[in-house]
C-alpha atoms as a PDB file:
ATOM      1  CA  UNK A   1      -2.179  29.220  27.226  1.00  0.00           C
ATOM      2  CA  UNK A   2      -1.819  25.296  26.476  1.00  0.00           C
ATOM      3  CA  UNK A   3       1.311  24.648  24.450  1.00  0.00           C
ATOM      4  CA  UNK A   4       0.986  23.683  20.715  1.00  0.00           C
ATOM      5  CA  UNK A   5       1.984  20.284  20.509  1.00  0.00           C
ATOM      6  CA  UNK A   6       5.110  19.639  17.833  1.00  0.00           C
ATOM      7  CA  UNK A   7       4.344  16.318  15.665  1.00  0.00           C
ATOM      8  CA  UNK A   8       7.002  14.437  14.001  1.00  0.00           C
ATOM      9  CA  UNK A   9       6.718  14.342  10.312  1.00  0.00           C
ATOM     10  CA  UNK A  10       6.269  10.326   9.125  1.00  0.00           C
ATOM     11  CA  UNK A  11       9.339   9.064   7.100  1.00  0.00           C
ATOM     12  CA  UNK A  12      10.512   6.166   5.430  1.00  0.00           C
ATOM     13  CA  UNK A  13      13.926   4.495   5.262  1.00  0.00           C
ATOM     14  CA  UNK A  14      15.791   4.969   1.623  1.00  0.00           C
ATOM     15  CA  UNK A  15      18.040   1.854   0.229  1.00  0.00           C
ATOM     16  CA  UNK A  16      21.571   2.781   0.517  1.00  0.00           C
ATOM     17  CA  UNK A  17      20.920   6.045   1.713  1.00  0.00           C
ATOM     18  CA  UNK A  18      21.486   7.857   5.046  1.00  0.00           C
ATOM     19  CA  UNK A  19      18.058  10.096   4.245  1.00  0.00           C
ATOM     20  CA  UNK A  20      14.776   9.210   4.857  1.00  0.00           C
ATOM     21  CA  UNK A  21      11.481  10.325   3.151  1.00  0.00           C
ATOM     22  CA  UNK A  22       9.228  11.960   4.168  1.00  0.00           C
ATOM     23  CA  UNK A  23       5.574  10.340   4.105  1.00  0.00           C
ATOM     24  CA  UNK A  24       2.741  13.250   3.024  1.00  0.00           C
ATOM     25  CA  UNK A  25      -0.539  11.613   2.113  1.00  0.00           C
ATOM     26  CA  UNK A  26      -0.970   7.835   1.334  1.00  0.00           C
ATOM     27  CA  UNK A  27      -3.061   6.608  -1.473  1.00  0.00           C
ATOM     28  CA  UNK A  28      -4.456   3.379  -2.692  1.00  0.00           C
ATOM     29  CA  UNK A  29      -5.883   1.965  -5.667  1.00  0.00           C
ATOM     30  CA  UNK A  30      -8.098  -0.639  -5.624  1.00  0.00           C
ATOM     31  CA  UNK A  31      -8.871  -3.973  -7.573  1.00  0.00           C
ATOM     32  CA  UNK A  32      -6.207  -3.215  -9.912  1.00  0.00           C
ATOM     33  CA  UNK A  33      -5.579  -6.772 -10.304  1.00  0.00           C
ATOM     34  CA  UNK A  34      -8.270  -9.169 -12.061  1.00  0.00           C
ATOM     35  CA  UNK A  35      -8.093 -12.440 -10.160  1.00  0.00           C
ATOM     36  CA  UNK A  36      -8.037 -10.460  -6.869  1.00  0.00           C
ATOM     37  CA  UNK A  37     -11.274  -8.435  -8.415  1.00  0.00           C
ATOM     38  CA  UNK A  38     -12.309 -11.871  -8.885  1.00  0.00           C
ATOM     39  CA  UNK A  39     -11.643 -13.402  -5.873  1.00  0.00           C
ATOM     40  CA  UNK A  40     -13.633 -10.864  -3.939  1.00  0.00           C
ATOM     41  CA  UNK A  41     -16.942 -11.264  -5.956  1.00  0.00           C
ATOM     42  CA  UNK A  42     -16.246  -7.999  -8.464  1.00  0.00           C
ATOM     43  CA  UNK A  43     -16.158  -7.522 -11.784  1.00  0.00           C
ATOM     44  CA  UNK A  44     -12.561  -6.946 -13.358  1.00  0.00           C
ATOM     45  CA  UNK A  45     -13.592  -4.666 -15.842  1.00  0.00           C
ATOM     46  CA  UNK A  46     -14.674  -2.265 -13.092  1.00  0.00           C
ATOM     47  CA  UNK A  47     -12.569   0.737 -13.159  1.00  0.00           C
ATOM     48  CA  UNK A  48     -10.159   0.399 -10.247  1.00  0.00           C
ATOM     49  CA  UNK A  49     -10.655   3.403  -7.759  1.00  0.00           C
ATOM     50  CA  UNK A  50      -8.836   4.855  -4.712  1.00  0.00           C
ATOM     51  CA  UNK A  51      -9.230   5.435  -1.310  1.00  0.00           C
ATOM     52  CA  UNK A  52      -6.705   6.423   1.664  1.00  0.00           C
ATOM     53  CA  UNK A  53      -4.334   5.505   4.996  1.00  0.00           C
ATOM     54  CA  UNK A  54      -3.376   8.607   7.081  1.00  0.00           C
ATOM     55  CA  UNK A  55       0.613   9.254   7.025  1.00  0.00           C
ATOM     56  CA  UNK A  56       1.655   7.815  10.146  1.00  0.00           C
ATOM     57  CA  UNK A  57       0.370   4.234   9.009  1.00  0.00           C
ATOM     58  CA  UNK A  58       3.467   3.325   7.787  1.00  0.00           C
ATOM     59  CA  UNK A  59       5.565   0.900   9.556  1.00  0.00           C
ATOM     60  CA  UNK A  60       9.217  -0.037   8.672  1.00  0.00           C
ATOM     61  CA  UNK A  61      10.420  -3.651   8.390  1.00  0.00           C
ATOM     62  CA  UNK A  62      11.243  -5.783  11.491  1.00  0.00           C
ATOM     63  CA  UNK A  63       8.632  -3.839  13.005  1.00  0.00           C
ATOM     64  CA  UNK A  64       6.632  -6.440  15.892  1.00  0.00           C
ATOM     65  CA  UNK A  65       3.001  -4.809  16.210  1.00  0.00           C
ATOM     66  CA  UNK A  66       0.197  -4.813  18.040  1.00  0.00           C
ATOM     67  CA  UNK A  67      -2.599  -6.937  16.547  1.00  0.00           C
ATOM     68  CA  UNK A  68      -5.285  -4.225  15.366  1.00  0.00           C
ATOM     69  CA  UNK A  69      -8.668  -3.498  17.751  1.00  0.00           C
ATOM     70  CA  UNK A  70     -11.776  -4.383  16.688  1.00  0.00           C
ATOM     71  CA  UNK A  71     -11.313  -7.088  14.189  1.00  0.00           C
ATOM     72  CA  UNK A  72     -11.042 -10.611  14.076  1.00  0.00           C
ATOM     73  CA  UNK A  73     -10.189 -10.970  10.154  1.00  0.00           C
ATOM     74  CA  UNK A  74      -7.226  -9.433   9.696  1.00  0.00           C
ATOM     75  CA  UNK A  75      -6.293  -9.262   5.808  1.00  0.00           C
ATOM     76  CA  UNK A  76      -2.431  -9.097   4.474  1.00  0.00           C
ATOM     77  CA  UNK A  77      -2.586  -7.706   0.477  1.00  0.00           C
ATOM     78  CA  UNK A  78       0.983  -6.857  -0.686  1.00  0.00           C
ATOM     79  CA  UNK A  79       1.554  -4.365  -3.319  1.00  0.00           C
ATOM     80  CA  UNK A  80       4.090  -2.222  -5.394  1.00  0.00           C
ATOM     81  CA  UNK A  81       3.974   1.166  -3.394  1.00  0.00           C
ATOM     82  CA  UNK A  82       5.402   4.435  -5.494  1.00  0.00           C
ATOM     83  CA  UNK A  83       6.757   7.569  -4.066  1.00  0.00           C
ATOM     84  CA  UNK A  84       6.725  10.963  -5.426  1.00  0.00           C
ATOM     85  CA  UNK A  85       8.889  13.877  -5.620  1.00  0.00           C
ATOM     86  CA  UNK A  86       7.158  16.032  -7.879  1.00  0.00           C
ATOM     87  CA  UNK A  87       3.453  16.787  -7.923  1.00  0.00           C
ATOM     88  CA  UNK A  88       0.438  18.065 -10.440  1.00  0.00           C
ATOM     89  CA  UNK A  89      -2.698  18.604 -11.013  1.00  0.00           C
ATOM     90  CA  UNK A  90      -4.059  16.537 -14.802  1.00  0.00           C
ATOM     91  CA  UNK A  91      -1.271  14.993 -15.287  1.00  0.00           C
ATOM     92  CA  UNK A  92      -0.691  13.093 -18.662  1.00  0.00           C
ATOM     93  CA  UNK A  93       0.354   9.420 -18.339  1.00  0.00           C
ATOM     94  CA  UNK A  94       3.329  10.248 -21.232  1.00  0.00           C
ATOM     95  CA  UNK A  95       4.549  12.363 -18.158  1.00  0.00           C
ATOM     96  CA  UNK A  96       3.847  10.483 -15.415  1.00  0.00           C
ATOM     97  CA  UNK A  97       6.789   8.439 -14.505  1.00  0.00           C
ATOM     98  CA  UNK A  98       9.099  12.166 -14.004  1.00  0.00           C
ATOM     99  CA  UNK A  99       7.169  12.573 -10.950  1.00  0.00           C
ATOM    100  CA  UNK A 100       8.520   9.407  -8.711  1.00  0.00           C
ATOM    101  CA  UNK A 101      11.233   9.318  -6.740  1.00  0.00           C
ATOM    102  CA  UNK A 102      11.236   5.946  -5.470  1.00  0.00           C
ATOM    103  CA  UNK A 103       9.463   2.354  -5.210  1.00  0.00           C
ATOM    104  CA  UNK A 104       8.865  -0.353  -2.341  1.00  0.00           C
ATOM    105  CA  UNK A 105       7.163  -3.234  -1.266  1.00  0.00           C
ATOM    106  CA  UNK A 106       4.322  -2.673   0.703  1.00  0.00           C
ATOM    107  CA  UNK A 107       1.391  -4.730   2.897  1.00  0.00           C
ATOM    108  CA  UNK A 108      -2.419  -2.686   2.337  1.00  0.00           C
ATOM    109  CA  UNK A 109      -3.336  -4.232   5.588  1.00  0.00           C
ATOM    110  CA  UNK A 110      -7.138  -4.782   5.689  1.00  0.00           C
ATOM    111  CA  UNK A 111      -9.667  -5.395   8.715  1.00  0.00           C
ATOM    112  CA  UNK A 112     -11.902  -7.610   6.122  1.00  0.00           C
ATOM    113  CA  UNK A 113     -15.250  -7.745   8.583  1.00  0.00           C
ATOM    114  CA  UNK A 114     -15.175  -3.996   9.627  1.00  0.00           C
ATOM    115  CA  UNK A 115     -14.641  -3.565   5.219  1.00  0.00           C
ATOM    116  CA  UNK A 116     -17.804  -5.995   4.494  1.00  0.00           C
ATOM    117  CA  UNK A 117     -19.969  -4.260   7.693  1.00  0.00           C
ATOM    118  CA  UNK A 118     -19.333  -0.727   5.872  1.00  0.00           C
ATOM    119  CA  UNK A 119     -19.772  -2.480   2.337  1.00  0.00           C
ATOM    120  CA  UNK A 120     -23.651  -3.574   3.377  1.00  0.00           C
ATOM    121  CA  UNK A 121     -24.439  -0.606   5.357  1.00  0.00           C
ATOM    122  CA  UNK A 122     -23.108   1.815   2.316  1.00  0.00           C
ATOM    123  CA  UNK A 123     -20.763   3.207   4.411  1.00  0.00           C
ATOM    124  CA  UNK A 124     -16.769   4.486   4.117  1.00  0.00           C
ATOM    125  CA  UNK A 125     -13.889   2.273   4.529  1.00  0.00           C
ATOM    126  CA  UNK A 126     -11.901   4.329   6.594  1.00  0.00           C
ATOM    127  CA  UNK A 127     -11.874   2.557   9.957  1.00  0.00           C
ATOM    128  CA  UNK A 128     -11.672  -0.800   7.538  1.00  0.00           C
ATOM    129  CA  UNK A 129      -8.315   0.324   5.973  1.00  0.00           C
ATOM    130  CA  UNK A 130      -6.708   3.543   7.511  1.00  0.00           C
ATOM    131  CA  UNK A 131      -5.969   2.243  11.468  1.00  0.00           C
ATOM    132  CA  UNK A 132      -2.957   2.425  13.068  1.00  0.00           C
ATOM    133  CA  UNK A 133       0.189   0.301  11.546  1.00  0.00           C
ATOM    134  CA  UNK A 134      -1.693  -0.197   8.244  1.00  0.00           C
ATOM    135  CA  UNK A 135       0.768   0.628   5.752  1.00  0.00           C
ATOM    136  CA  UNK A 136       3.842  -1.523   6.793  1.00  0.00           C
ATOM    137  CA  UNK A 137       6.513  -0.459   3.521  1.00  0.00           C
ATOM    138  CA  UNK A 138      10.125  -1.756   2.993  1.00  0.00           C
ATOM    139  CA  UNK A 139      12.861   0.691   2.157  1.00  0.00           C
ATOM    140  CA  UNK A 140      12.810   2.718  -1.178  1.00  0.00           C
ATOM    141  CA  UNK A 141      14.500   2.044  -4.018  1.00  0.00           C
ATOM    142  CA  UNK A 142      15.247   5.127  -6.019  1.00  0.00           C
ATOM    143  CA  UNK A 143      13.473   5.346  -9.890  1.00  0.00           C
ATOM    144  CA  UNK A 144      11.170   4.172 -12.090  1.00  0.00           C
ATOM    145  CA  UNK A 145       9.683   0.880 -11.155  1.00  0.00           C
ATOM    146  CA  UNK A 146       9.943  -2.446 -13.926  1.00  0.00           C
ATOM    147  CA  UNK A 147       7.340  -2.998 -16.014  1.00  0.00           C
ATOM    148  CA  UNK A 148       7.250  -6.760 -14.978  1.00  0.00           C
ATOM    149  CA  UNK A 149       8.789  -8.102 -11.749  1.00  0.00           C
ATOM    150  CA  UNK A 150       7.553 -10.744  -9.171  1.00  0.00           C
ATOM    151  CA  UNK A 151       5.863 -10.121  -6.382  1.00  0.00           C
ATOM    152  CA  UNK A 152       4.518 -12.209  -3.436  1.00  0.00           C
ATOM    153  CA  UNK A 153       3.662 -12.230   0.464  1.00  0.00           C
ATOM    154  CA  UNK A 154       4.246 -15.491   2.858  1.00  0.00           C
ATOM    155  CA  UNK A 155       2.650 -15.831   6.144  1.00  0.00           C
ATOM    156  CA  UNK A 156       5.344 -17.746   8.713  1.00  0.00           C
ATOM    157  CA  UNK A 157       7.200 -19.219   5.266  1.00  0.00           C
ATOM    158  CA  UNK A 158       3.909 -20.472   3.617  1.00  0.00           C
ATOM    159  CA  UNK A 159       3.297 -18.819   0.271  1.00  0.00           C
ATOM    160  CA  UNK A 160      -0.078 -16.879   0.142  1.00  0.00           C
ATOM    161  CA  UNK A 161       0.295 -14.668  -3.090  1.00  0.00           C
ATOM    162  CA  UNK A 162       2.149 -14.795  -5.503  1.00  0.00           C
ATOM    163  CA  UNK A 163       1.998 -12.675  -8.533  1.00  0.00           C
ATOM    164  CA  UNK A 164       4.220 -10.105 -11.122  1.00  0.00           C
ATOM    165  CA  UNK A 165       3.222  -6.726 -11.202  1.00  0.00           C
ATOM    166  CA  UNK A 166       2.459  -7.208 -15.516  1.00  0.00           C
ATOM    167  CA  UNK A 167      -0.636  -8.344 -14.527  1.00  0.00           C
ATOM    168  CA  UNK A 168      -1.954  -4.965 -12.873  1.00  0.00           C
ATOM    169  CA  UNK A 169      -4.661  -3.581 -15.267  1.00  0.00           C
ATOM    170  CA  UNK A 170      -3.653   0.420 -14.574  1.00  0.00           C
ATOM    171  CA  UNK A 171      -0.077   0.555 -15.011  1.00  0.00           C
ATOM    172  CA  UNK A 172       2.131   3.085 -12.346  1.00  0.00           C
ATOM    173  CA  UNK A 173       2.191   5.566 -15.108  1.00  0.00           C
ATOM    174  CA  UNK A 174      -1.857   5.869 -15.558  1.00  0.00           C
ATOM    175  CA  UNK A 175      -2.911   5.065 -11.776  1.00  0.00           C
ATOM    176  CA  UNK A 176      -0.618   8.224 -11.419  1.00  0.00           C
ATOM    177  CA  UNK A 177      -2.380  10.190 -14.091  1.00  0.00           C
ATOM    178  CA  UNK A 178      -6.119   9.088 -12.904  1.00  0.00           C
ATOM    179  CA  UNK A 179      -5.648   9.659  -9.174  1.00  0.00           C
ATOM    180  CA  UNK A 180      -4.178  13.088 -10.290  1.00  0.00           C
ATOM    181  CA  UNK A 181      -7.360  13.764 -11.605  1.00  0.00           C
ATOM    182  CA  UNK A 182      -9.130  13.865  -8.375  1.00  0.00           C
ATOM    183  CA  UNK A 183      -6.593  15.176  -6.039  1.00  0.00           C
ATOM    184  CA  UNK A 184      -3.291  17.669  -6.619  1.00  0.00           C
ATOM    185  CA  UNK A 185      -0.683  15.159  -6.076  1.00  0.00           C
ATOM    186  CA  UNK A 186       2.251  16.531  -4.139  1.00  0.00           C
ATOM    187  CA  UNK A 187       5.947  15.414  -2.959  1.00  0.00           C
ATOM    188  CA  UNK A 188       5.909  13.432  -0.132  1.00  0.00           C
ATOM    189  CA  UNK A 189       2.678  11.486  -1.439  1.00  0.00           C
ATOM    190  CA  UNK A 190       2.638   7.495  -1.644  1.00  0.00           C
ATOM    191  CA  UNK A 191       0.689   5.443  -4.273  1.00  0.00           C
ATOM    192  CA  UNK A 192      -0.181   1.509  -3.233  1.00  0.00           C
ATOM    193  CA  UNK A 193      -1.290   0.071  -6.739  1.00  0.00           C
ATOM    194  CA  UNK A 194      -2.718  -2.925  -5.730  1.00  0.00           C
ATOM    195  CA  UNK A 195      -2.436  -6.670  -4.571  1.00  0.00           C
ATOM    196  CA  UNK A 196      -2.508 -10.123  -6.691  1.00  0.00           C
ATOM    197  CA  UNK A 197      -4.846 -12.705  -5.502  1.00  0.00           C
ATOM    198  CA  UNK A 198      -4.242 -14.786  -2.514  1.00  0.00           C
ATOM    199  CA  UNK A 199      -5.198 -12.116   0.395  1.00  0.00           C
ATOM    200  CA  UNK A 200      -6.230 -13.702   3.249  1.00  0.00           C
ATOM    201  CA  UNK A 201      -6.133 -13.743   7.206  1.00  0.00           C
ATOM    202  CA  UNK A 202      -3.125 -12.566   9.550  1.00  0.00           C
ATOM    203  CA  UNK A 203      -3.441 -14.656  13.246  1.00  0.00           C
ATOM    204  CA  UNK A 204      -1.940 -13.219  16.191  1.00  0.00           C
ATOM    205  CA  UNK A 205       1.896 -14.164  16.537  1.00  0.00           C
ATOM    206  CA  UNK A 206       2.897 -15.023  12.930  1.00  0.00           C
ATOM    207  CA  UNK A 207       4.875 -12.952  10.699  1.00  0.00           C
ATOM    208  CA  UNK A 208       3.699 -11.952   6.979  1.00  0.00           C
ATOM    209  CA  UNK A 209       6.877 -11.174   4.138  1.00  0.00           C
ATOM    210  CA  UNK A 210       6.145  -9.603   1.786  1.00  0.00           C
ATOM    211  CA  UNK A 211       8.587  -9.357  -1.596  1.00  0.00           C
ATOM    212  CA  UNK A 212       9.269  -7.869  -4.745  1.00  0.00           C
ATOM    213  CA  UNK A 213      12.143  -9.210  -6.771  1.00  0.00           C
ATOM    214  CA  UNK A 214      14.748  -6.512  -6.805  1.00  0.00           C
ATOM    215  CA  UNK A 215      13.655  -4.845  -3.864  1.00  0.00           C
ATOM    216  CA  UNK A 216      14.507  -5.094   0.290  1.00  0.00           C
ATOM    217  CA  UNK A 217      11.562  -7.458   1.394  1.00  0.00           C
ATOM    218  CA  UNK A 218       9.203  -5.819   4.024  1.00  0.00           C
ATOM    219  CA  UNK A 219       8.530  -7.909   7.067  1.00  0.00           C
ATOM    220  CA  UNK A 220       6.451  -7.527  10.093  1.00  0.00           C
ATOM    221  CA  UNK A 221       5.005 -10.002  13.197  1.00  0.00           C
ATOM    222  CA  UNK A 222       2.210  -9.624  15.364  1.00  0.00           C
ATOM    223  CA  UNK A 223       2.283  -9.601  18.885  1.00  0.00           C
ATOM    224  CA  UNK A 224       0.311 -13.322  20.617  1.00  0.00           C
END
């Protein structure tokens, strides 16, 4: 009989904290910022909508990676990522903000030609968004994340975006409440809200930072 293989479960480190936690699902909202709507050729008025990375994407800073296969337009978007600890099914937006435990910085990184090939073709996204070492996240502060708080992403110390987290049109509280209307939301589950305007390429060997005042920064480089 072959032996059933035993998979470690994905985890993430905690600020100030000897724990880590543990990653179940990752979810992402999309053009929940209107210049970056913009900037991409949408409308902003669209409703923003979500789509997913698997678990094991997430990489912890100081991390030096691989550059990804099968692209040659690698895309950096840095976002507010939220952590739960409670789950639901409907949940009201007034309740909303009981069910996080935690919030980081985190890069939704993007293979941008493999994203427009599936865009044209009317295809999914998931080879254009959920590969391997796609959700690089800094370590978790625990609560409720600020209303308003800058956030930007350099690439080798040049400043790419730069943007406070005001300015996202769905705020934590209802991108919680909407995605909870299409999927059970559990503990364990991470929510990427979305990136300011200023994504752009990653080259092989440079390093992308990404920061949100108040939090640890996350940082990763690619290998040449």
């Amino acid at each position: 009989m072959s032996t059933v293989p035993s998979l470690p479960l994905p985890t993430i480190a905690i600020s100030q904290s000897s724990q880590r936690f543990p990653v179940r699902r990752i979810y992402c909202v999309g053009r929940n910022y209107a210049d970056h709507a913009r900037e991409l050729g949408n409308d902003p008025k669209d409703l923003p909508f979500f789509f997913c990375k698997p678990a094991d994407a997430v990489v912890a800073s100081g991390t030096r990676l691989p550059f990804p296969s099968r692209t040659s337009d690698l895309h950096h978007e840095v976002e507010l990522a939220i952590a739960l600890n409670e789950g639901g099914a409907n949940v009201p937006a007034a309740d909303a903000n009981a069910l996080i435990f935690g919030h980081a910085v985190g890069i939704d990184l993007t293979r941008r030609d493999l994203q427009a090939e599936a865009k044209k073709a009317g295809r999914p996204w998931d080879m254009a968004k959920g590969f391997d070492h796609s959700a690089p996240i800094g370590a978790l502060r625990e609560g409720v994340p600020p209303l308003a708080a800058a956030i930007s992403l350099t690439i080798d110390g040049e400043l790419r975006q730069n943007g406070n987290l005001k300015d996202m049109m769905w705020s934590v509280a209802e991108i919680i409440a909407a995605l909870s209307t299409y999927v059970t939301l559990a503990p364990g589950d991470l929510i990427f809200t979305g990136t300011p305007a200023g994504v752009g390429p990653i080259r092989r060997g440079q390093t992308a930072r990404g920061e949100i005042a108040g939090l640890e920064p996350i940082e990763i480089t690619f290998e040449e």
